[in-house]
PDB file of N, CA and C in Angstrom:
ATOM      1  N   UNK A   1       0.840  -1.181   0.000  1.00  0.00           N
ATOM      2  CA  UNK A   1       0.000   0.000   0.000  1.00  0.00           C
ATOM      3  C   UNK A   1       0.885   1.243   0.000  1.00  0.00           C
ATOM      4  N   UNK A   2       0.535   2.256  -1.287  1.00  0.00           N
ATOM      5  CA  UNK A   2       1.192   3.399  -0.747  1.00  0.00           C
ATOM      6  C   UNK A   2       0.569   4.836  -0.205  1.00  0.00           C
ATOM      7  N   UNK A   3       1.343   5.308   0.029  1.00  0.00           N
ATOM      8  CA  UNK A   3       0.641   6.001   1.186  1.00  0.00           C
ATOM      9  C   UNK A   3       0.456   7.503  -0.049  1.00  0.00           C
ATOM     10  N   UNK A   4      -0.524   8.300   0.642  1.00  0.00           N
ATOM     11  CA  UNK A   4      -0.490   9.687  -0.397  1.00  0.00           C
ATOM     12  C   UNK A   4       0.283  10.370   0.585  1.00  0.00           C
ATOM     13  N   UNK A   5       0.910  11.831  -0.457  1.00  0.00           N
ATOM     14  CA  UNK A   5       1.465  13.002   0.120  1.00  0.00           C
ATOM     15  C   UNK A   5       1.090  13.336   1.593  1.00  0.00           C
ATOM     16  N   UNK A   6      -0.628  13.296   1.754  1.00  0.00           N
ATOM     17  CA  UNK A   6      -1.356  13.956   2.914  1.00  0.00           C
ATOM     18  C   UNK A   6      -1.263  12.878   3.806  1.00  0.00           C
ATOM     19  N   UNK A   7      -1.251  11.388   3.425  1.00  0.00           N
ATOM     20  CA  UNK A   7      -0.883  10.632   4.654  1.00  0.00           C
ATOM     21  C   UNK A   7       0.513  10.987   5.438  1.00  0.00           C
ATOM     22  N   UNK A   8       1.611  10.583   4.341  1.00  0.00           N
ATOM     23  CA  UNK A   8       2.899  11.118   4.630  1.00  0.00           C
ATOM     24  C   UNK A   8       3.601  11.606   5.582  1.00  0.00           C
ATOM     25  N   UNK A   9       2.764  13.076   5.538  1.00  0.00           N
ATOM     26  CA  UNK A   9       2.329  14.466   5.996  1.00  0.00           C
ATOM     27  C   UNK A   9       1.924  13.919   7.583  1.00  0.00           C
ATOM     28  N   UNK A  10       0.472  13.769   7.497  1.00  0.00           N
ATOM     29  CA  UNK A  10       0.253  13.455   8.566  1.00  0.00           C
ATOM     30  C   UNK A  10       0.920  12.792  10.042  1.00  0.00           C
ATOM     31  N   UNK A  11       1.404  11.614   9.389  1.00  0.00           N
ATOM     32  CA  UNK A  11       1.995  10.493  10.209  1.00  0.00           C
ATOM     33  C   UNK A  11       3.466  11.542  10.734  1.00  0.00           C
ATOM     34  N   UNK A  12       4.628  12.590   9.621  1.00  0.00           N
ATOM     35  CA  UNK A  12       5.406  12.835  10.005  1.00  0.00           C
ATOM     36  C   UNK A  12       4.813  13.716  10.991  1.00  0.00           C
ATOM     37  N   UNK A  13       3.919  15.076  11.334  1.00  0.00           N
ATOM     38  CA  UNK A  13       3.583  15.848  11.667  1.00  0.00           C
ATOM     39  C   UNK A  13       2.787  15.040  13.020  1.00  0.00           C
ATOM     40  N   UNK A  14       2.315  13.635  13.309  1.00  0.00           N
ATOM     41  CA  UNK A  14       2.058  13.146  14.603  1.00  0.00           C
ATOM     42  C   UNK A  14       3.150  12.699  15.278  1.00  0.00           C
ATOM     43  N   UNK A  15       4.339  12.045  14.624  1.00  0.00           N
ATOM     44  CA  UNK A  15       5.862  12.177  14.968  1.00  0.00           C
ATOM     45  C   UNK A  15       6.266  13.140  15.479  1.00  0.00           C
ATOM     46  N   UNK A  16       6.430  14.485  15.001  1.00  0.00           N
ATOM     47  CA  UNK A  16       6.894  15.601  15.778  1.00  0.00           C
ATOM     48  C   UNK A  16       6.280  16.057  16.569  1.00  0.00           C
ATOM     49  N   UNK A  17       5.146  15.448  16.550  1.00  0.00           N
ATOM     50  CA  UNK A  17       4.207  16.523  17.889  1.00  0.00           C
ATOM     51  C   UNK A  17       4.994  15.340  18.995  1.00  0.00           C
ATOM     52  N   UNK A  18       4.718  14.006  18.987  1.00  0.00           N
ATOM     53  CA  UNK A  18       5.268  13.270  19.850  1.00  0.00           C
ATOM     54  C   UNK A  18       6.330  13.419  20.708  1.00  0.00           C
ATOM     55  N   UNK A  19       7.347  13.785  19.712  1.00  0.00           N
ATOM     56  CA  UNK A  19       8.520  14.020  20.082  1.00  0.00           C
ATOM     57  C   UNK A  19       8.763  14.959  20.743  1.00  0.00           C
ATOM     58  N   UNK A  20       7.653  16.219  20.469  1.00  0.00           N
ATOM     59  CA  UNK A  20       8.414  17.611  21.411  1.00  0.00           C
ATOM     60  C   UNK A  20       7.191  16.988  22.836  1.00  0.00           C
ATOM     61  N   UNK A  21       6.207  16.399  22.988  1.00  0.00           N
ATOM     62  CA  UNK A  21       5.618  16.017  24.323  1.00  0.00           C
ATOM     63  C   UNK A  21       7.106  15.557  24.957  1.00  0.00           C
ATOM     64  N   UNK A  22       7.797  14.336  24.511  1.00  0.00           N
ATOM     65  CA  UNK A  22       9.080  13.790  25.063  1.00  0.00           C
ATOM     66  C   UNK A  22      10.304  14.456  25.341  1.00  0.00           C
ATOM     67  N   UNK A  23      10.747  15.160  24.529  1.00  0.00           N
ATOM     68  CA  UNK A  23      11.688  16.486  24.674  1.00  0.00           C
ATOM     69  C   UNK A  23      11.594  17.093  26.458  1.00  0.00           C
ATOM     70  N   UNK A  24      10.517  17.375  26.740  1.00  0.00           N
ATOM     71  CA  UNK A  24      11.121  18.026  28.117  1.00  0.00           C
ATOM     72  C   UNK A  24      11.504  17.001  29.527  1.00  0.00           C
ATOM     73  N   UNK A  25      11.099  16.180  29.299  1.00  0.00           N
ATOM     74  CA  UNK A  25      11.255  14.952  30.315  1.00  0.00           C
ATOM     75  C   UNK A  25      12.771  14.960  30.086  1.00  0.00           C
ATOM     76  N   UNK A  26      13.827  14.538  28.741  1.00  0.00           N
ATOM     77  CA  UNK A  26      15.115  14.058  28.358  1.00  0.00           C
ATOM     78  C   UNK A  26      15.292  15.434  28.865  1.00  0.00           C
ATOM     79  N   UNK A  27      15.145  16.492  28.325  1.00  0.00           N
ATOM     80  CA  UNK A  27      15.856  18.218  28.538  1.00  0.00           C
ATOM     81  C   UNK A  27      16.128  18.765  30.398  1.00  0.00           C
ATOM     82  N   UNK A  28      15.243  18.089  31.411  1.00  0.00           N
ATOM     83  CA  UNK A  28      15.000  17.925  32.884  1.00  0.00           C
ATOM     84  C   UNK A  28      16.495  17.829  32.790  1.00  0.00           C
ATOM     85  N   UNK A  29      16.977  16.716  32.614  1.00  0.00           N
ATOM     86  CA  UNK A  29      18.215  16.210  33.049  1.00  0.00           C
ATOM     87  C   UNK A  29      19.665  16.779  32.453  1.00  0.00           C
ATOM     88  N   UNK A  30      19.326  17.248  31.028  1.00  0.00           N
ATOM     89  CA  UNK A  30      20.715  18.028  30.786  1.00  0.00           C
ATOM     90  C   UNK A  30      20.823  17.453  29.076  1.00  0.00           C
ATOM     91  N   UNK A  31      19.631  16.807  29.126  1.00  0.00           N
ATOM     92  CA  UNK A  31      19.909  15.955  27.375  1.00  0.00           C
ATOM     93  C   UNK A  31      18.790  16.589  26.509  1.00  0.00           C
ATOM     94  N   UNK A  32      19.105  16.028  25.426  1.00  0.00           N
ATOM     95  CA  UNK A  32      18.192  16.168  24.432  1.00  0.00           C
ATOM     96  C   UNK A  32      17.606  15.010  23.061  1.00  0.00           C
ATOM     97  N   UNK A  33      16.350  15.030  22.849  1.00  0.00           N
ATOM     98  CA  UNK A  33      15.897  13.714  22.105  1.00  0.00           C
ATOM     99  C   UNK A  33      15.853  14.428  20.995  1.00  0.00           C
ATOM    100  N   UNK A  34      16.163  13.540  19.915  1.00  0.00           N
ATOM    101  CA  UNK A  34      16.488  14.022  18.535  1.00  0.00           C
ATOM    102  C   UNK A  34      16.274  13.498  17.368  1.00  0.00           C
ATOM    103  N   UNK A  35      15.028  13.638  16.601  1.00  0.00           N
ATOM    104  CA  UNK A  35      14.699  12.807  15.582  1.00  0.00           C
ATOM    105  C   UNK A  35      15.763  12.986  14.360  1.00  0.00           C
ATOM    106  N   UNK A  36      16.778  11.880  14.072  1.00  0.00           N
ATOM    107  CA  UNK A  36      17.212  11.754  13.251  1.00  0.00           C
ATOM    108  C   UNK A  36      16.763  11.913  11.709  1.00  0.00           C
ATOM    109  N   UNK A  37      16.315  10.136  11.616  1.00  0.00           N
ATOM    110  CA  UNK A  37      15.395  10.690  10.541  1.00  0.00           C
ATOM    111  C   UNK A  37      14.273   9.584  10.748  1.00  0.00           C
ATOM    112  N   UNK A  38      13.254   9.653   9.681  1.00  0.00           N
ATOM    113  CA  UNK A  38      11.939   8.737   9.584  1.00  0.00           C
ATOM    114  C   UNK A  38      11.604   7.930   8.101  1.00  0.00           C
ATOM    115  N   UNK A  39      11.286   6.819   8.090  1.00  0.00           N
ATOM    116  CA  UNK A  39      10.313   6.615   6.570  1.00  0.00           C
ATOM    117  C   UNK A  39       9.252   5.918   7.270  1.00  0.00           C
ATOM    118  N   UNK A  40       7.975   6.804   6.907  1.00  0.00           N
ATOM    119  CA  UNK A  40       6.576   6.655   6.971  1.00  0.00           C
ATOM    120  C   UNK A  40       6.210   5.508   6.551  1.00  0.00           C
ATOM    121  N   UNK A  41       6.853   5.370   5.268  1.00  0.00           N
ATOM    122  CA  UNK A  41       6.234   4.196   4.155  1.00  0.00           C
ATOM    123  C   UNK A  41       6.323   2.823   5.454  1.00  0.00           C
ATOM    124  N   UNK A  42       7.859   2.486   5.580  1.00  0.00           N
ATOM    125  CA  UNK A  42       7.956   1.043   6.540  1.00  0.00           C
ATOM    126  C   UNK A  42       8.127   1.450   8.549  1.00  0.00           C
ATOM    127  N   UNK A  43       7.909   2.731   8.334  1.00  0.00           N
ATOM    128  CA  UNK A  43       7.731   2.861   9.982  1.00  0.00           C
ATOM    129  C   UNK A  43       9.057   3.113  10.710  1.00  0.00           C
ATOM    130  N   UNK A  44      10.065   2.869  10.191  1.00  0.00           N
ATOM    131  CA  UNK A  44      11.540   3.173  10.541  1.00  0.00           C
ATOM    132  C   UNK A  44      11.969   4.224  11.288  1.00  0.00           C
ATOM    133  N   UNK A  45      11.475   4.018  12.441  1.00  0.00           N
ATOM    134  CA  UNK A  45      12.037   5.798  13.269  1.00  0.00           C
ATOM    135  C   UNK A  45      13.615   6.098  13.765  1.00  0.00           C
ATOM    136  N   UNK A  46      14.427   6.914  13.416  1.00  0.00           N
ATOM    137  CA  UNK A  46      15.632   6.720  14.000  1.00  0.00           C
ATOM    138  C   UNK A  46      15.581   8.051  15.015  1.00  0.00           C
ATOM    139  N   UNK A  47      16.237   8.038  16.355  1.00  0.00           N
ATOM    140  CA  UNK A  47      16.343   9.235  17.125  1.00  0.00           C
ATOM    141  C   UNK A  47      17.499   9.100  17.854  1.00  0.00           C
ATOM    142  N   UNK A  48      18.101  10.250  18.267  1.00  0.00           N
ATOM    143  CA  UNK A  48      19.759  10.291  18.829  1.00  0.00           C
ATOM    144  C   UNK A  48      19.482  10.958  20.571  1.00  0.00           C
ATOM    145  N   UNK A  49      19.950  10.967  21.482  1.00  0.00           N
ATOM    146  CA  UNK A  49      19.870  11.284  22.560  1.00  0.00           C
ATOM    147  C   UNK A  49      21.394  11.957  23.005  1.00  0.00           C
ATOM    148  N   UNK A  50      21.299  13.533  23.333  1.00  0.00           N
ATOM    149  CA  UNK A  50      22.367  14.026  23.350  1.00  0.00           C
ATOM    150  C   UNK A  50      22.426  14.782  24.444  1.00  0.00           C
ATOM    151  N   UNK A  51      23.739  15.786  24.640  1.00  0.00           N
ATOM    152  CA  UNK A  51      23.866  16.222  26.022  1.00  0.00           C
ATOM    153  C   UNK A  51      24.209  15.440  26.893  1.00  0.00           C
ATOM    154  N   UNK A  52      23.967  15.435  28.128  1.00  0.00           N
ATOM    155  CA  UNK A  52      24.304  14.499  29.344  1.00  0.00           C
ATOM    156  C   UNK A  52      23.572  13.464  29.158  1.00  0.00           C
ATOM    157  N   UNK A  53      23.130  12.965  28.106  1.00  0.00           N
ATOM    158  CA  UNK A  53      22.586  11.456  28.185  1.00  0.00           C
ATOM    159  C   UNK A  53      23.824  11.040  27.333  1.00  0.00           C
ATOM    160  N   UNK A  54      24.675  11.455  26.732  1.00  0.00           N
ATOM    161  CA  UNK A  54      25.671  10.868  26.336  1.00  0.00           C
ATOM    162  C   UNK A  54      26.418   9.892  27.474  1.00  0.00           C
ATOM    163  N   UNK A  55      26.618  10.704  28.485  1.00  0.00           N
ATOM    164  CA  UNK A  55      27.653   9.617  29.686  1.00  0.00           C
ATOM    165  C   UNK A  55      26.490   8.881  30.516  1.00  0.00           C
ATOM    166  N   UNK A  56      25.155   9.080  30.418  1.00  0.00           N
ATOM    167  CA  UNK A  56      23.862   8.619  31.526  1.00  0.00           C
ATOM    168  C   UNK A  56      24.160   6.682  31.186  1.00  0.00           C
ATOM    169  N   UNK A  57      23.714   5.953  32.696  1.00  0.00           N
ATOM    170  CA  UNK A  57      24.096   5.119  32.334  1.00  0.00           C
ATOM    171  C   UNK A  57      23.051   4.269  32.334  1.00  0.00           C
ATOM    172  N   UNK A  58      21.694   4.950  32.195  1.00  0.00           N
ATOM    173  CA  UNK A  58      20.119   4.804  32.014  1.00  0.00           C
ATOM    174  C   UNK A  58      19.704   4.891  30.058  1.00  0.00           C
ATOM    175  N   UNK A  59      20.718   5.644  29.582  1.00  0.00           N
ATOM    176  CA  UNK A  59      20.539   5.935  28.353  1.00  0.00           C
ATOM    177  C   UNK A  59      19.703   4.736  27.272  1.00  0.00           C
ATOM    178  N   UNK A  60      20.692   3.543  27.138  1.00  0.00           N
ATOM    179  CA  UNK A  60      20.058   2.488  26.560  1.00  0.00           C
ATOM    180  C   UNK A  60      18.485   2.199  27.214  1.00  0.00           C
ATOM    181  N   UNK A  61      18.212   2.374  28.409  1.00  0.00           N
ATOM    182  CA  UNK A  61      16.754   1.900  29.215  1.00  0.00           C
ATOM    183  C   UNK A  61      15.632   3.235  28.185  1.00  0.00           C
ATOM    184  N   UNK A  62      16.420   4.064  28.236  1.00  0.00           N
ATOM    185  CA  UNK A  62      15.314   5.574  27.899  1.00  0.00           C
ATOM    186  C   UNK A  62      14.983   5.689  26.615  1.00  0.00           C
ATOM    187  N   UNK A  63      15.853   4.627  25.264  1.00  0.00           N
ATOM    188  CA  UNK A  63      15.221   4.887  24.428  1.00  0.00           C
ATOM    189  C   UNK A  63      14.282   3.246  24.161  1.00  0.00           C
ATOM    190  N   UNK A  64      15.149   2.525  24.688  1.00  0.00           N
ATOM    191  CA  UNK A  64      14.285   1.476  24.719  1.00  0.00           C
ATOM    192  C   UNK A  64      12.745   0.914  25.466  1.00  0.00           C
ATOM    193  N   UNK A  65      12.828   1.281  26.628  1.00  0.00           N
ATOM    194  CA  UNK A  65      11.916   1.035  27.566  1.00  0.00           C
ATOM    195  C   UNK A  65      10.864   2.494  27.232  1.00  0.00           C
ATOM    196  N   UNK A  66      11.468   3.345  26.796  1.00  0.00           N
ATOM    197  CA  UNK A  66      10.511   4.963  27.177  1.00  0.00           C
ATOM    198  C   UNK A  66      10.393   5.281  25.813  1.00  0.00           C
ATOM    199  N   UNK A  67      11.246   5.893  24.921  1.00  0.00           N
ATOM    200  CA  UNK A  67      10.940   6.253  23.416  1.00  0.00           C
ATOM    201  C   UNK A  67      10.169   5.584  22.781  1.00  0.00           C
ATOM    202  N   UNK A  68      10.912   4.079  22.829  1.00  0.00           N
ATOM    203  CA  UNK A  68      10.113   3.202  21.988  1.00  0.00           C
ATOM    204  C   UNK A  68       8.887   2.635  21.969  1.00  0.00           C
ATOM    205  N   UNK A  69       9.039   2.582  22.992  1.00  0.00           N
ATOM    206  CA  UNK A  69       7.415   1.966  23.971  1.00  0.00           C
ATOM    207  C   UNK A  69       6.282   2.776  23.532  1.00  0.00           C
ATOM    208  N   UNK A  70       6.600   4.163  23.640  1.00  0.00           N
ATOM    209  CA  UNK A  70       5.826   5.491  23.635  1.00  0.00           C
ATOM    210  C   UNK A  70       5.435   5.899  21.932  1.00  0.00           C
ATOM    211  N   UNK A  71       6.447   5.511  21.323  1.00  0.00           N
ATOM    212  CA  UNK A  71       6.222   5.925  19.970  1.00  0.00           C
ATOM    213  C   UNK A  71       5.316   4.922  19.479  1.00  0.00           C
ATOM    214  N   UNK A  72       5.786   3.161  19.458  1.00  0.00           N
ATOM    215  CA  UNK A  72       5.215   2.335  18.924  1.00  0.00           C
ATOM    216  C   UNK A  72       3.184   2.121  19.612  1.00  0.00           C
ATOM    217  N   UNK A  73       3.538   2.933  20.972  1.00  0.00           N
ATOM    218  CA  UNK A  73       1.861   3.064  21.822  1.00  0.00           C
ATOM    219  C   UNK A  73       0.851   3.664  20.969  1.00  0.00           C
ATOM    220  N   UNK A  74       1.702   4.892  21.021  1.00  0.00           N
ATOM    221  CA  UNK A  74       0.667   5.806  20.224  1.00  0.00           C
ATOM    222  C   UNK A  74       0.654   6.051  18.650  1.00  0.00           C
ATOM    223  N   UNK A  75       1.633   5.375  18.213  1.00  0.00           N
ATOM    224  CA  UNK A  75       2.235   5.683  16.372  1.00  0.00           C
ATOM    225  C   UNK A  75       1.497   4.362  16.026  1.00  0.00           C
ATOM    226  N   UNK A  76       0.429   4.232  15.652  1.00  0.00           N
ATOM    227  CA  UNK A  76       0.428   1.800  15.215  1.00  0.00           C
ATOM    228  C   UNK A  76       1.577   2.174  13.770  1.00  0.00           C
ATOM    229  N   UNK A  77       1.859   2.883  13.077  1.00  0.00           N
ATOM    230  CA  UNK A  77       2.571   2.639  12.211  1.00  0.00           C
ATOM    231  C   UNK A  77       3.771   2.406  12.010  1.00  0.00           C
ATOM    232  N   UNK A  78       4.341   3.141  13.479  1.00  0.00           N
ATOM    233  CA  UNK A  78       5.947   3.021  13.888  1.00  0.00           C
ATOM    234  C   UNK A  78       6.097   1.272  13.363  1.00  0.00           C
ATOM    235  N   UNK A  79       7.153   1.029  13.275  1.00  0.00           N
ATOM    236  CA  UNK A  79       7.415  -0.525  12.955  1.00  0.00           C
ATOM    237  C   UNK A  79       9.039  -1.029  13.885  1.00  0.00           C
ATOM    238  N   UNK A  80      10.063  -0.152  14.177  1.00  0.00           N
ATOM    239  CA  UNK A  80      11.084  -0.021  14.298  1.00  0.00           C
ATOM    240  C   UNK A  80      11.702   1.088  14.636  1.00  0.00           C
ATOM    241  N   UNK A  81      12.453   1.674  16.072  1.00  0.00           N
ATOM    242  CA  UNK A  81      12.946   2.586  16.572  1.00  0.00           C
ATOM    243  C   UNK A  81      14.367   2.573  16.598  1.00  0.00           C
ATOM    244  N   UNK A  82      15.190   2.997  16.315  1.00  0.00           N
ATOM    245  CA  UNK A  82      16.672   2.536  16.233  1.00  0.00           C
ATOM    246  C   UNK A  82      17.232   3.882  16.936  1.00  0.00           C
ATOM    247  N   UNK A  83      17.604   3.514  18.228  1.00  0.00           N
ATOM    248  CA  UNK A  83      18.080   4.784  18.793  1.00  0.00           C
ATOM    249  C   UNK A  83      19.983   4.755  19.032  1.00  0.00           C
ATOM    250  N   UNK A  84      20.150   5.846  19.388  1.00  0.00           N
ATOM    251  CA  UNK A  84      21.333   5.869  19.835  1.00  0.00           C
ATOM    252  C   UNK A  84      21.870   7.019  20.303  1.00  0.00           C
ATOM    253  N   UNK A  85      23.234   7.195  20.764  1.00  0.00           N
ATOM    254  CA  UNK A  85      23.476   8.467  21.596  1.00  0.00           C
ATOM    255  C   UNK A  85      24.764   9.207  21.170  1.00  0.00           C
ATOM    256  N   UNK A  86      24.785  10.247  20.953  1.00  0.00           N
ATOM    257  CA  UNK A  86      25.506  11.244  20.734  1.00  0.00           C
ATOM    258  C   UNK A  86      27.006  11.102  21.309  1.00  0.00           C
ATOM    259  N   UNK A  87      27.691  10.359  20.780  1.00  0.00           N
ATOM    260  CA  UNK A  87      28.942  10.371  21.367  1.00  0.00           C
ATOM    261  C   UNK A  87      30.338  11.037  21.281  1.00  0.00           C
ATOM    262  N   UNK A  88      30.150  11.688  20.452  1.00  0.00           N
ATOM    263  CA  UNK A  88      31.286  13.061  20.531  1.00  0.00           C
ATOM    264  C   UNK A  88      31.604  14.142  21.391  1.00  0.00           C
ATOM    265  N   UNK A  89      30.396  13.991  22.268  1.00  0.00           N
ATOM    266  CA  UNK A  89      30.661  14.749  23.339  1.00  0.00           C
ATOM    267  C   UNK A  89      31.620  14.490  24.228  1.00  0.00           C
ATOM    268  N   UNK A  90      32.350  14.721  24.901  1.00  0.00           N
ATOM    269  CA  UNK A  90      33.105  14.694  26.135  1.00  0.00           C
ATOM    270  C   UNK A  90      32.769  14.015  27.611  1.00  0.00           C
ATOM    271  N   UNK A  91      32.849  13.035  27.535  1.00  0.00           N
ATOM    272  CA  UNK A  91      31.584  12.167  29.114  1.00  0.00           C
ATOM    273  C   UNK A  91      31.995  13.037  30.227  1.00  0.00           C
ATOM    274  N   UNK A  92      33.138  13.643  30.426  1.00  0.00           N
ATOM    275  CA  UNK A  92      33.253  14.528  31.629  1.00  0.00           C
ATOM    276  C   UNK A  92      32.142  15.993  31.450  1.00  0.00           C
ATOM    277  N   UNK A  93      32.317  15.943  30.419  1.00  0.00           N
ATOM    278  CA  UNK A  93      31.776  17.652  30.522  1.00  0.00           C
ATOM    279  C   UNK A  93      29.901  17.186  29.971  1.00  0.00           C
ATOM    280  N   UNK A  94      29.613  15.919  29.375  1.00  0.00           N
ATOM    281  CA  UNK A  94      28.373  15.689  28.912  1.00  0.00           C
ATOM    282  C   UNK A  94      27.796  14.894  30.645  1.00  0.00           C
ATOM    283  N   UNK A  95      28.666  14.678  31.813  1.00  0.00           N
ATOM    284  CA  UNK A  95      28.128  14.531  32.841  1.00  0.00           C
ATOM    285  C   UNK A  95      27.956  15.330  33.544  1.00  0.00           C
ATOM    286  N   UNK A  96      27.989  17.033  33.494  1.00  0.00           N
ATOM    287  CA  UNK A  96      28.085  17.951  34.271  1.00  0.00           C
ATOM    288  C   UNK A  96      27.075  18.327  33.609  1.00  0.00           C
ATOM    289  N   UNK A  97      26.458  18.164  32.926  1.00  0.00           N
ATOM    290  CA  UNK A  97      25.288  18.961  31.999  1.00  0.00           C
ATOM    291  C   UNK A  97      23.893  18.242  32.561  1.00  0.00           C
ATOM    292  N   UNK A  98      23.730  17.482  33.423  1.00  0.00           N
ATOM    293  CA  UNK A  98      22.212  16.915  34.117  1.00  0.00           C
ATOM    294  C   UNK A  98      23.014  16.388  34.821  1.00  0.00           C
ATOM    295  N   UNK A  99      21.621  16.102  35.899  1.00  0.00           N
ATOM    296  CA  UNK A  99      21.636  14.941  36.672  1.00  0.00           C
ATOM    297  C   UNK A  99      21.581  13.443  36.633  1.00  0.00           C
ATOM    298  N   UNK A 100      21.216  12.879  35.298  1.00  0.00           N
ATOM    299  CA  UNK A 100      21.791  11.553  34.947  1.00  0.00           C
ATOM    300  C   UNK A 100      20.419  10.819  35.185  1.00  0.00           C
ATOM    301  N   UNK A 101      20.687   9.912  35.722  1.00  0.00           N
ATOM    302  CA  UNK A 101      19.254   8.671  35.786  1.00  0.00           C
ATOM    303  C   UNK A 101      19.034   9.145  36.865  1.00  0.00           C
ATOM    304  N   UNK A 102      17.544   8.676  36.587  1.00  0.00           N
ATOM    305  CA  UNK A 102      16.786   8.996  37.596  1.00  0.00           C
ATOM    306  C   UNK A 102      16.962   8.238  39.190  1.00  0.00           C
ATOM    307  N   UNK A 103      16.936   9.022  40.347  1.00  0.00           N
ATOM    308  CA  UNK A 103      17.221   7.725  41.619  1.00  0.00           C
ATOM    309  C   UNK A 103      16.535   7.908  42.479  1.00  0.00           C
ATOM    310  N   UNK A 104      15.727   7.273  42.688  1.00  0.00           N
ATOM    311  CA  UNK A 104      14.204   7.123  43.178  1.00  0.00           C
ATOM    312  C   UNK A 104      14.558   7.033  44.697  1.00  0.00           C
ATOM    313  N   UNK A 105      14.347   8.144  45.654  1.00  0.00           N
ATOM    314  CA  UNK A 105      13.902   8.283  47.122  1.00  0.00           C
ATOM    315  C   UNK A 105      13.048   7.376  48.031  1.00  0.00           C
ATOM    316  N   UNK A 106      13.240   6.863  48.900  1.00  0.00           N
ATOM    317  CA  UNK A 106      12.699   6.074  49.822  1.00  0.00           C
ATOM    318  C   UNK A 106      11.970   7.004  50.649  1.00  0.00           C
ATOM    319  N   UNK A 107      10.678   6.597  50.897  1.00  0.00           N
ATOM    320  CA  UNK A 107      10.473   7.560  52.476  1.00  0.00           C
ATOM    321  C   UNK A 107       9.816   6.452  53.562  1.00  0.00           C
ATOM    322  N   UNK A 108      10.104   6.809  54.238  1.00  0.00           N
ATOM    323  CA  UNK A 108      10.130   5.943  55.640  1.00  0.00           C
ATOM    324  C   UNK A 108       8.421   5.810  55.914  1.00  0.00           C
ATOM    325  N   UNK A 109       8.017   4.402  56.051  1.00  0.00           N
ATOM    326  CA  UNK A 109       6.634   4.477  56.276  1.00  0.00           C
ATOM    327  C   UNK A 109       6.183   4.496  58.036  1.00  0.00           C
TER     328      UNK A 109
END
């Protein structure tokens, strides 16, 4: 099946809305989510995770467990998320830029 211009359209334009909902959750910490690129036709989403998610050692969990999960939930067309992380950055100076994974507080019952 191929898709028209206005499908295309559509599907990329529910992609980016997606993505900037996700954007401030990654941006909290010192990173940033980054749609590489997309094909609509077979669902192929690629996205990069940069900033202090470069040295985070949650990174692999956030696009797997959280991006992907989230895209393929609400996208039925997504087919495939292929993420990865920005590694030219500097891990000393891309760990000073957030707080890293998240570390969940105990409170005393």
């Amino acid at each position: 099946m191929e898709l028209t211009d206005q499908e295309r359209g559509s599907r990329l334009s529910a992609l980016n809305a997606l993505m900037e909902l996700m954007r401030p959750s990654v941006q909290a910490d010192g990173g940033d989510l980054v749609l590489i690129r997309c094909d609509v036709e077979t669902g192929v989403v690629e996205v990069q995770l940069q900033g202090a998610c470069s040295s985070c050692a949650i990174s692999t969990d956030t696009i797997q467990g959280g991006v992907t999960r989230i895209l393929k939930d609400r996208l039925d067309w997504v087919t495939e998320v292929i993420g990865d992380v920005d590694d030219t950055m500097d891990p000393e100076a891309s760990s000073l830029l957030g707080t890293g994974g998240y570390i969940p507080r105990y409170r005393s019952l």
